[in-house]
Protein backbone atom coordinates (compact mmCIF):
# COMPACT_ATOMS: atom_id res chain seq x y z
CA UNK A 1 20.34 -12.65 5.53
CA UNK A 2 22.57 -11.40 8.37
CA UNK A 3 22.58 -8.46 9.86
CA UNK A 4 25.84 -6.70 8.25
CA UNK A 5 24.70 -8.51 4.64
CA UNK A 6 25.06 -6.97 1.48
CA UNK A 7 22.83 -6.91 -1.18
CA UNK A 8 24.91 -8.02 -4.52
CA UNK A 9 24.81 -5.10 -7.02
CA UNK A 10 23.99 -5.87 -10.42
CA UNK A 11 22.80 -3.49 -13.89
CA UNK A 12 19.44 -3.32 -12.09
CA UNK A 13 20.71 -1.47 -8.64
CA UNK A 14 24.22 -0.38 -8.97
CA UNK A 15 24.84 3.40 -8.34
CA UNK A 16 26.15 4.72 -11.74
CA UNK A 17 25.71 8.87 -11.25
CA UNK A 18 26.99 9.79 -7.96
CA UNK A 19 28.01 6.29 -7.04
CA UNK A 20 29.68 7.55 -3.94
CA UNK A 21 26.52 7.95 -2.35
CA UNK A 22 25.42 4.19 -3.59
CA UNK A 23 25.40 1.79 -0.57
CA UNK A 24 23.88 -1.95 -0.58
CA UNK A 25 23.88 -2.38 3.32
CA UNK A 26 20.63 -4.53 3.67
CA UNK A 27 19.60 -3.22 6.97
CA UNK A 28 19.49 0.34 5.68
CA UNK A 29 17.86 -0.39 2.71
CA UNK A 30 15.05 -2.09 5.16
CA UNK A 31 15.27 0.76 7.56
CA UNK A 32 14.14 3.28 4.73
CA UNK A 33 11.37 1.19 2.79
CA UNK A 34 9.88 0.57 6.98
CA UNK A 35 10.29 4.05 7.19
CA UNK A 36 8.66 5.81 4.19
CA UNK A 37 5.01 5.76 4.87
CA UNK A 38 4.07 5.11 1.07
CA UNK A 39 5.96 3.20 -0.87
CA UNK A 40 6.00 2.86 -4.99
CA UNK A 41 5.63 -0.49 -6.54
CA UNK A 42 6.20 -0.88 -10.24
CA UNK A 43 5.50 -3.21 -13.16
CA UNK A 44 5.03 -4.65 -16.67
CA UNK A 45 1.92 -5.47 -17.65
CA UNK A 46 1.55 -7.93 -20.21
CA UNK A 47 0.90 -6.57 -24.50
CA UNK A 48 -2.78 -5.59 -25.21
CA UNK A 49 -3.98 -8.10 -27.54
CA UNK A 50 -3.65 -5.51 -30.43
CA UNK A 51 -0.14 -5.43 -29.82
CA UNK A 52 -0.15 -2.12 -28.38
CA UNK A 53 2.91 -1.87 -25.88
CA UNK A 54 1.48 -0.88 -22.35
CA UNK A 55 2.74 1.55 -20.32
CA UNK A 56 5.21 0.81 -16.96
CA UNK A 57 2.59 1.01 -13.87
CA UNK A 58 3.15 2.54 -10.95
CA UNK A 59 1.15 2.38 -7.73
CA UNK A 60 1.59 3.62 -4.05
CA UNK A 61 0.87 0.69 -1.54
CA UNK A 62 1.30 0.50 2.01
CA UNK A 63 4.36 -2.13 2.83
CA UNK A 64 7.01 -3.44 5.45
CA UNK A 65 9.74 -5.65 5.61
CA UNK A 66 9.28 -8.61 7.52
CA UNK A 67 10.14 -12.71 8.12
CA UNK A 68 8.54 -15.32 7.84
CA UNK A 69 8.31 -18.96 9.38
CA UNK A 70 11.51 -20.45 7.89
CA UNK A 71 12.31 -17.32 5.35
CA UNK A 72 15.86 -16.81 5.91
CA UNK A 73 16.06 -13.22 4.23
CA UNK A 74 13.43 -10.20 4.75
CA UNK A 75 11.03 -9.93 2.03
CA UNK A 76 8.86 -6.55 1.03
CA UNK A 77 5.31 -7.34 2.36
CA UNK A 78 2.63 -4.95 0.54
CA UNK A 79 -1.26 -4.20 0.96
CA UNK A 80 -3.46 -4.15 -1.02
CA UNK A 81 -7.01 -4.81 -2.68
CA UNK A 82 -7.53 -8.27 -3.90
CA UNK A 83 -9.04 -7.42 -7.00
CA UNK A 84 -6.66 -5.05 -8.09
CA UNK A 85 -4.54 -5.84 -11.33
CA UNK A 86 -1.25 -6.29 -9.67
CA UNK A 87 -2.68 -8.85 -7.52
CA UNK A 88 -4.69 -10.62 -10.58
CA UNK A 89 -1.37 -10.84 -12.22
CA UNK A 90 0.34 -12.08 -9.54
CA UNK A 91 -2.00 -14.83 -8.43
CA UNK A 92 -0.91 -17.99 -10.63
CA UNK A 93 3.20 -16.94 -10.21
CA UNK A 94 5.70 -14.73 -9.68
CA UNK A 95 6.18 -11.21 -11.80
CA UNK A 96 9.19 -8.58 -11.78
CA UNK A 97 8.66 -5.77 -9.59
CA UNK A 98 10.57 -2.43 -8.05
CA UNK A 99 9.53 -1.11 -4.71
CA UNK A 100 11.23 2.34 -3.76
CA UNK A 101 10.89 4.57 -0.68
CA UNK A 102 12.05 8.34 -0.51
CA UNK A 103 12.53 10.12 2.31
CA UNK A 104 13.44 14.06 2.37
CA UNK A 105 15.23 15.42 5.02
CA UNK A 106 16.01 18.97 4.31
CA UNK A 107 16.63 21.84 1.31
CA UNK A 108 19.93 22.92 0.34
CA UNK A 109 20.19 26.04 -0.70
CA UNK A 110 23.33 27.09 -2.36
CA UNK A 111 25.12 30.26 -3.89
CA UNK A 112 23.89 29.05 -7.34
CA UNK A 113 20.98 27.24 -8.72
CA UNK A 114 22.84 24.77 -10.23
CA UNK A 115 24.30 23.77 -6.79
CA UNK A 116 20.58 23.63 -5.03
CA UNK A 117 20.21 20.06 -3.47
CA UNK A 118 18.38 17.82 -0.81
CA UNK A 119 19.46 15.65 1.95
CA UNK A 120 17.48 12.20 1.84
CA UNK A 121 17.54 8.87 1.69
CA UNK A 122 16.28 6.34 -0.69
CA UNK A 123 16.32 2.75 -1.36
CA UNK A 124 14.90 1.07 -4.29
CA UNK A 125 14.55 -2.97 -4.39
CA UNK A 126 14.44 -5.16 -7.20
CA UNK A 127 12.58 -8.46 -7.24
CA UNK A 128 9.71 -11.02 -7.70
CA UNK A 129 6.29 -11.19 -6.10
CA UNK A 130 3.64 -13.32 -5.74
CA UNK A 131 0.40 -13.15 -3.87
CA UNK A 132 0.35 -14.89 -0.32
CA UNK A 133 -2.13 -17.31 0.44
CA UNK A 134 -1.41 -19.48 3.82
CA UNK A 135 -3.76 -17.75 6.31
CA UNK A 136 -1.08 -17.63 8.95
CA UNK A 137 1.39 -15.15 6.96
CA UNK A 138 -1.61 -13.07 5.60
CA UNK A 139 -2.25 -12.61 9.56
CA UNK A 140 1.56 -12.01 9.79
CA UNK A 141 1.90 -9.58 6.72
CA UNK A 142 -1.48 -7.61 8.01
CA UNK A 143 -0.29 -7.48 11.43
CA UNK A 144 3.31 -6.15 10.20
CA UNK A 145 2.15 -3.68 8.15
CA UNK A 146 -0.47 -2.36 10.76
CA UNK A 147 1.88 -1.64 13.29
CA UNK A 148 4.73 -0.79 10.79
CA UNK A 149 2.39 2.29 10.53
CA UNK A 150 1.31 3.07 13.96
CA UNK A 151 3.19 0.79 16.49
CA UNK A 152 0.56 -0.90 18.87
CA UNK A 153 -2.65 -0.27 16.36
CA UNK A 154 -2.55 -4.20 15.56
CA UNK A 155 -3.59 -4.83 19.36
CA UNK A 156 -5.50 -2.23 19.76
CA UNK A 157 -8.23 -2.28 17.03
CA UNK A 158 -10.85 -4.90 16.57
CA UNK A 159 -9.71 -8.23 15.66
CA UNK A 160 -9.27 -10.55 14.09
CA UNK A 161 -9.91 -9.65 10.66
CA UNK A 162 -13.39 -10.87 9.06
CA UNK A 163 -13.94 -13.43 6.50
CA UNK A 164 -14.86 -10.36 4.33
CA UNK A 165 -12.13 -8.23 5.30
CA UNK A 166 -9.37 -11.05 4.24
CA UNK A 167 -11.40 -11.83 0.89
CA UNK A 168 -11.16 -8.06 -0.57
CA UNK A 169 -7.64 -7.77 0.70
CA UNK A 170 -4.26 -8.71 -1.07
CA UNK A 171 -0.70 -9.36 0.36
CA UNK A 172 1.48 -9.44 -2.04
CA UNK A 173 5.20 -10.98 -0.97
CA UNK A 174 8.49 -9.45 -2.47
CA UNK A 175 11.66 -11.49 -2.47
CA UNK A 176 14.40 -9.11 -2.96
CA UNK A 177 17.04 -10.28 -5.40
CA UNK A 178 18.77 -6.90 -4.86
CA UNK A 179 18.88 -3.41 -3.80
CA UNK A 180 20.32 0.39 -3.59
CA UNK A 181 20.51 2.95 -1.25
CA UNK A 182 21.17 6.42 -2.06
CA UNK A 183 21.45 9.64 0.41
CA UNK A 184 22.99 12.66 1.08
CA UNK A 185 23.78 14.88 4.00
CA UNK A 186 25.32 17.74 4.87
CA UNK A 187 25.02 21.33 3.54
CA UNK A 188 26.13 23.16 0.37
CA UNK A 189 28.95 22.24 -2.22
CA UNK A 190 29.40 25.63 -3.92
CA UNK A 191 32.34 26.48 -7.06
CA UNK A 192 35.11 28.12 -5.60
CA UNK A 193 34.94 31.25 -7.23
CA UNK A 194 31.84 31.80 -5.93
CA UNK A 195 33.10 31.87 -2.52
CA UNK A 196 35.67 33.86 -3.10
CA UNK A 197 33.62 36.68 -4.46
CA UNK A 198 31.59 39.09 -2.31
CA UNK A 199 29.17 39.97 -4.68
CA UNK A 200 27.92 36.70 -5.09
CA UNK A 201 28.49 35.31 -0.92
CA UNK A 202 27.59 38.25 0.48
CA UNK A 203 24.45 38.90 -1.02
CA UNK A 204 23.04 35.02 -1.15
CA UNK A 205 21.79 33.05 1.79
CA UNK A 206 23.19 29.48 2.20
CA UNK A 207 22.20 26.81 4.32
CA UNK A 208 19.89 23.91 4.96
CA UNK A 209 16.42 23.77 5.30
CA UNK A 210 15.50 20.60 7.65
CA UNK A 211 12.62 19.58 6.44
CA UNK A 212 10.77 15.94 8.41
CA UNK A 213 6.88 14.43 8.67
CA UNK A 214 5.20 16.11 11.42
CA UNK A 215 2.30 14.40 13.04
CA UNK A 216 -0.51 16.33 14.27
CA UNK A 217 -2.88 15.97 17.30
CA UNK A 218 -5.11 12.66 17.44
CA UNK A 219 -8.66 14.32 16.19
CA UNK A 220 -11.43 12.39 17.39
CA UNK A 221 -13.94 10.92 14.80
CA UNK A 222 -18.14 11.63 15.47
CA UNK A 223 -18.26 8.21 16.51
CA UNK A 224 -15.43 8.36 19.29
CA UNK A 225 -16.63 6.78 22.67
CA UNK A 226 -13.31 7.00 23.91
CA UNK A 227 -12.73 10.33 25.74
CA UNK A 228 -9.04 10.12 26.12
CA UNK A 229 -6.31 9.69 23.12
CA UNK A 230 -4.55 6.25 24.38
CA UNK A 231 -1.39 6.51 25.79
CA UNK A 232 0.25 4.60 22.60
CA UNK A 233 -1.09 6.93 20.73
CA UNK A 234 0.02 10.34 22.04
CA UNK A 235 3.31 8.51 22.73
CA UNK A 236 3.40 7.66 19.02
CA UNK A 237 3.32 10.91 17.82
CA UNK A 238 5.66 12.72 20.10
CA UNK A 239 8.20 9.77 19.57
CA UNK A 240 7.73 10.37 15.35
CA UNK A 241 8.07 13.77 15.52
CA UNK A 242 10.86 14.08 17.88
CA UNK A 243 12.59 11.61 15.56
CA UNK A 244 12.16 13.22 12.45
CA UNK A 245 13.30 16.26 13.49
CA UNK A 246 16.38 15.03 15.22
CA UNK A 247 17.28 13.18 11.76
CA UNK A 248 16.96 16.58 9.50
CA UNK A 249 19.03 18.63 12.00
CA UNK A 250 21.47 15.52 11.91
CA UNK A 251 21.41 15.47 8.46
CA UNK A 252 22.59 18.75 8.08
CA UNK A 253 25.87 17.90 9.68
CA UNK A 254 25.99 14.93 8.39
CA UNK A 255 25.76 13.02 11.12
CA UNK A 256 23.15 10.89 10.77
CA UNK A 257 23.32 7.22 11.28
CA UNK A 258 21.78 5.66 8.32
CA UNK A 259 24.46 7.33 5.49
CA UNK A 260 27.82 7.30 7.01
CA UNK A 261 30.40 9.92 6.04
CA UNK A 262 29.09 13.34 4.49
CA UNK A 263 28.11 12.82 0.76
CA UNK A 264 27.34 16.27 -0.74
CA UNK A 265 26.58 16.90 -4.52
């Protein structure tokens, strides 16, 4: 997929309510499912053998975009443990599956309740996935997803991965057949006649509440030998939370890179 592609909308992700705020631009969609640190997989599982319809499932998994050897498009890499039922059902073919990622970015407050919003960005991607099995891309997958979380953490942990390790742990490999975006930015969208009377906009706050991930200090475990937080580390979380913050206050202005013009409710 290049890097201006499109994913082609279809019943499954085109934006219906709001559609102005509907975008398919791949490399956002990727940008936000990297970005969220827990993603939300969903399925079908097959009838109970009494007939008895089963309920959707959905699970929160750790994930990343990533690709592979001679993969020409990004697919949704996700971890997991082998055993689980996702990955049982998954093991002898391909399944239907939905992977979304939410990210908040502030609270808009607004003269009336009705009008209360949020700026944030979501994607949601529609596809198939099977489990991986070549030993190469389950070293990829791990080693994306690892540092997809904390940049570096790959190299700087013990490795490689035991014969243990790999046996109780799933990847599980998405191809994307399509996929949404959705955000908003910018403050409130209030009725007109609201504004215009001082009883209401004089007495009622309005604004935006930025609201980003903060990362706390490194706390060292009991069993810590290492007397000084590594250099990636601290770097790490200063760089996350200097990011998030700049995207909220962006946000709020609607000026942040990842949903173009403002898009208020």
């Amino acid at each position: 997929m290049a890097p201006s592609a499109t994913y082609t909308p279809d019943e499954r992700s085109k934006g219906v309510r709001l559609a102005k705020r509907t975008e398919y631009d791949a490399d956002l969609v990727h940008s936000i499912i990297d970005e969220t640190p827990i993603l939300h997989v969903s399925f079908n599982s097959p009838p109970k053998e009494d007939g008895a319809p089963q309920f959707p499932t959905i699970l929160p998994m750790l994930g990343a975009t990533g690709t592979y050897g001679s993969d020409e498009d990004p697919h949704i890499y996700l971890h997991g443990s082998s055993v689980a039922r996702l990955f049982r059902l998954t093991a002898n073919g391909e399944i239907p599956l939905c992977v979304c990622g939410t990210i908040l970015d502030g609270y808009v407050l607004a003269l009336a309740p009705f009008h209360n919003s949020c700026n944030y960005r979501s994607a949601v991607c529609f596809g198939h996935g099977h489990v991986a099995t070549d030993p190469a891309e389950v070293d990829f997958a791990l080693k994306l997803i690892t540092n997809n979380s904390i940049p570096a953490r790959w190299e700087n942990s013990r490795r490689p991965p035991t014969k243990a390790e790999l046996t109780s742990t799933g990847i599980l490999k998405v191809r994307i057949e399509t996929a949404s975006a959705k955000t908003r930015a910018g403050g409130p969208s209030d009725e007109r006649s609201d504004l215009r009377n001082p009883d209401v906009i004089d007495k009622t706050w309005i604004g935006v509440v930025p609201t980003y991930l903060t990362l706390g200090e490194p706390i060292a475990a009991e069993e810590n030998k290492v007397k000084q937080v590594p250099e990636h580390l601290g770097d790490w979380v200063a760089d996350v939370n200097s990011m998030n913050e700049q995207k909220a206050i962006d946000a709020v202005e609607g000026e942040g890179d990842y949903g173009g013009p403002v898009k208020r409710k």
